[in-house]
C-alpha atoms as a PDB file:
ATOM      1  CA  UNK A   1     130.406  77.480  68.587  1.00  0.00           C
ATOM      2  CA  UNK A   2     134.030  78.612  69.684  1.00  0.00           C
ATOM      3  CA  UNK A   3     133.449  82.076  68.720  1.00  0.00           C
ATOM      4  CA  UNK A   4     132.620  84.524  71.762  1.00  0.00           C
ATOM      5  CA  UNK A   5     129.613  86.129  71.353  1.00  0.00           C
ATOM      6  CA  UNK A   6     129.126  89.776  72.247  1.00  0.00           C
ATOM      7  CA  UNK A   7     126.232  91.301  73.576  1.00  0.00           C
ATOM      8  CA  UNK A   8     125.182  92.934  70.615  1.00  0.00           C
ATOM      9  CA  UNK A   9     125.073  89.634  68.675  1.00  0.00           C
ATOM     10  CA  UNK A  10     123.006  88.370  71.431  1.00  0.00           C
ATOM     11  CA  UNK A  11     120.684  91.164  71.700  1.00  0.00           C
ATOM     12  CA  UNK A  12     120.120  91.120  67.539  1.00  0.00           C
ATOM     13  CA  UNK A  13     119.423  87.385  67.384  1.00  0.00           C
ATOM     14  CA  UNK A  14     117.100  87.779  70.417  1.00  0.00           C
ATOM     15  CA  UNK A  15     114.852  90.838  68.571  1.00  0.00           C
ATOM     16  CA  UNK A  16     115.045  88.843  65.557  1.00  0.00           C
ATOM     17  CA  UNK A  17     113.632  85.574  67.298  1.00  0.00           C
ATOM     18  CA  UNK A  18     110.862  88.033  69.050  1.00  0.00           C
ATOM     19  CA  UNK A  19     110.283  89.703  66.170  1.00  0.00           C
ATOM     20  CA  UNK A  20     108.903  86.873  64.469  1.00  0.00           C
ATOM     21  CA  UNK A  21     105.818  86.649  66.915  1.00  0.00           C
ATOM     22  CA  UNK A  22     103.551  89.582  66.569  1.00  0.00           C
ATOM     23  CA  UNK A  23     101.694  88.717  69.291  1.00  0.00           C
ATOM     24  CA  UNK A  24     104.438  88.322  71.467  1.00  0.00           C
ATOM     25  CA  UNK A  25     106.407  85.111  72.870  1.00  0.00           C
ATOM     26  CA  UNK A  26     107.451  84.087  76.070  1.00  0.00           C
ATOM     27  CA  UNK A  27     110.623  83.404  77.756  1.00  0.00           C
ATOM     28  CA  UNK A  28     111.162  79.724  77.330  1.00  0.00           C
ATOM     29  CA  UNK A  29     110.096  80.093  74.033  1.00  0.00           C
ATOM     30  CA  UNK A  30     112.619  82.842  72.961  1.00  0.00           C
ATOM     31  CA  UNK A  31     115.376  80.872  74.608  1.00  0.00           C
ATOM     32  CA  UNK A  32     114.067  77.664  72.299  1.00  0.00           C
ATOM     33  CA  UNK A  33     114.371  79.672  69.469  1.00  0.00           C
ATOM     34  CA  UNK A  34     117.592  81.337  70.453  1.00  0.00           C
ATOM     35  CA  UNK A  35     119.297  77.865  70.983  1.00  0.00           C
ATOM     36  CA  UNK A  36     118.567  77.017  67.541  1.00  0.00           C
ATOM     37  CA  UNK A  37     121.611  79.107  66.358  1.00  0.00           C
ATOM     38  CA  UNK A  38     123.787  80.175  69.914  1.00  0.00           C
ATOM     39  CA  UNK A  39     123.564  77.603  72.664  1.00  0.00           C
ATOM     40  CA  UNK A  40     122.161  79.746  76.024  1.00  0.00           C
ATOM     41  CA  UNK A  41     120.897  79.612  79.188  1.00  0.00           C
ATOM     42  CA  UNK A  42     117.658  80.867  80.684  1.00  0.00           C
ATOM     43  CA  UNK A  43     119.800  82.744  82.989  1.00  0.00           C
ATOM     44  CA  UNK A  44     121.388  83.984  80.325  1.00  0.00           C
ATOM     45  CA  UNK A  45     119.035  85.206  78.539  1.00  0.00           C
ATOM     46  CA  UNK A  46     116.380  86.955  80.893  1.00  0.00           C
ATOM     47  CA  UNK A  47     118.710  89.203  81.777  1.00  0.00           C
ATOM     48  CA  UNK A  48     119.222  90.026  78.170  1.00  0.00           C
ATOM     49  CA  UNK A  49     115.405  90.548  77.711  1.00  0.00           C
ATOM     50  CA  UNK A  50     115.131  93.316  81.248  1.00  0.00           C
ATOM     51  CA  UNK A  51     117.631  95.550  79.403  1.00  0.00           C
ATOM     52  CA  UNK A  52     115.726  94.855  75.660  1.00  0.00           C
ATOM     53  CA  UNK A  53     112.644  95.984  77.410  1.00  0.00           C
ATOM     54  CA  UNK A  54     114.511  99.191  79.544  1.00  0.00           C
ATOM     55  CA  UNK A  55     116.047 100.477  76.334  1.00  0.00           C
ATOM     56  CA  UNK A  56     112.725 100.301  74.763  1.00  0.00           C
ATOM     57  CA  UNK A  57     113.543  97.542  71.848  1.00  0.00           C
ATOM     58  CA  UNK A  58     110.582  95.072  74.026  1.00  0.00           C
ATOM     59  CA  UNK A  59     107.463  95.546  75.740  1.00  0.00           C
ATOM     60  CA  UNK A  60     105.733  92.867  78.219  1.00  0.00           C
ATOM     61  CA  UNK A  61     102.234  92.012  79.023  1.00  0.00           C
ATOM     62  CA  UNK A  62     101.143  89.299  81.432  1.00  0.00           C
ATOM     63  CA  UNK A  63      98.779  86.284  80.184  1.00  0.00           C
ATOM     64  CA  UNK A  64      96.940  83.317  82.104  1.00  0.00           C
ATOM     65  CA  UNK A  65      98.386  79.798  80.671  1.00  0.00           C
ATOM     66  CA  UNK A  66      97.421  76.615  82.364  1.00  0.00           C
ATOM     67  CA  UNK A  67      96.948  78.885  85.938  1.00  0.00           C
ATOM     68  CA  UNK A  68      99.737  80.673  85.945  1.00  0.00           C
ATOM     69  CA  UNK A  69     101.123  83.915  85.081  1.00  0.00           C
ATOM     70  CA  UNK A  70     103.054  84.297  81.743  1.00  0.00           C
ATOM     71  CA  UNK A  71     105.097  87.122  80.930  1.00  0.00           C
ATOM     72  CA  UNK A  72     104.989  88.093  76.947  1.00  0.00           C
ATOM     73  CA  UNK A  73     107.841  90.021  75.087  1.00  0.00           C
ATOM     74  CA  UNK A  74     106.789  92.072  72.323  1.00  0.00           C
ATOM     75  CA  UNK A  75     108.945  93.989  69.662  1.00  0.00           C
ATOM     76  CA  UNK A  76     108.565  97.821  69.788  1.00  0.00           C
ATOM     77  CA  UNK A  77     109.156 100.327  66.979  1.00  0.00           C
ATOM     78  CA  UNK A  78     112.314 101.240  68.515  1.00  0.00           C
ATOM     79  CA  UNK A  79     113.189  97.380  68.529  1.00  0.00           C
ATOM     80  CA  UNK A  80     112.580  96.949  65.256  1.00  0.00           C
ATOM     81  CA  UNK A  81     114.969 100.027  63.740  1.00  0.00           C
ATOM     82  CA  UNK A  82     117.383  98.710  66.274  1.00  0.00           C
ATOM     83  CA  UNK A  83     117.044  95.274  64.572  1.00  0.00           C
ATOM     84  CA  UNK A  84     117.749  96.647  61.135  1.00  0.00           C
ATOM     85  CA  UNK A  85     120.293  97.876  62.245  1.00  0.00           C
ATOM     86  CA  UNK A  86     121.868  95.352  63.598  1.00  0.00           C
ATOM     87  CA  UNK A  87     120.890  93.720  60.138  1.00  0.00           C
ATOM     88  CA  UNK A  88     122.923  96.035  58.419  1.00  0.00           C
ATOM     89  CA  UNK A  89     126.092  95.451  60.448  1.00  0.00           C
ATOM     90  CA  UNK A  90     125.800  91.835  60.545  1.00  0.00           C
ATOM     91  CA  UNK A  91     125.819  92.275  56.884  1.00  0.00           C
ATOM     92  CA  UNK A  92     128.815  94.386  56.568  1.00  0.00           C
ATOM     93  CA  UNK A  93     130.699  92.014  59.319  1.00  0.00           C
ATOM     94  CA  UNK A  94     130.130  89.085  57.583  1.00  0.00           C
ATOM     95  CA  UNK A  95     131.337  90.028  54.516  1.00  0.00           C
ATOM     96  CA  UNK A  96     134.109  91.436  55.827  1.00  0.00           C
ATOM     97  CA  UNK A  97     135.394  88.675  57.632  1.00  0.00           C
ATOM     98  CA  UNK A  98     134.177  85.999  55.024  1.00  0.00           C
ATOM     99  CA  UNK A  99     136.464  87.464  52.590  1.00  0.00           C
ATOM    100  CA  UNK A 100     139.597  88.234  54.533  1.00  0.00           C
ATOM    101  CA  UNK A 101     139.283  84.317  55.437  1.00  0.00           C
ATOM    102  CA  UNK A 102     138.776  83.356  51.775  1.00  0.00           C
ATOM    103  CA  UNK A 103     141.815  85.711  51.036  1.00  0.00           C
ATOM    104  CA  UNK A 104     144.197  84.180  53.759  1.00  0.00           C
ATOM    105  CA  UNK A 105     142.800  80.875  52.456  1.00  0.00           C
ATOM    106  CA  UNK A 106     143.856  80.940  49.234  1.00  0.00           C
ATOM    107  CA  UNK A 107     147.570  83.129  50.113  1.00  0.00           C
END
């Protein structure tokens, strides 16, 4: 994609892919799902999930898989309004943008 993507695009397609699991999901997981729509990079996107999960949008919990430890990000209450919201504005951007390209487009 050769549009920059902010932080807050990032953050809203990473609650949406999380809140899809409602038992949680894992990091490599999340950044599977992420890359179906924005290409990132693990290192990218743990980052992304520490401040998800200090703001309150994510909790964690730990879980055995094949011996090892694996951290699990779940959406909170707080995640999901903040999700909707971000809904919302997607909505409004969108739309906004779509038609002031249509517009120029047919000018």
């Amino acid at each position: 994609m050769v549009f920059n993507t902010g932080a807050a695009l990032l953050d809203a397609i990473v609650l949406a892919a999380v809140s899809g699991e409602t038992e949680g999901t894992y990091g490599y997981k999340i950044t599977q799902d992420v890359r179906q729509v924005l290409e990132v990079s693990e290192s990218t996107l743990y980052p992304v999930l520490r401040r998800l999960q200090k703001d309150g949008c994510l909790d964690t919990y730990d879980q055995e898989f094949a011996g090892r430890n694996r951290r699990y990000y779940r959406i909170t209450e707080a995640g999901t309004a903040q999700l909707n919201l971000y809904k919302m504005e997607w909505k409004i951007y969108a739309s906004k943008i779509s038609g002031f390209l249509e517009e120029k487009n047919h000018s």
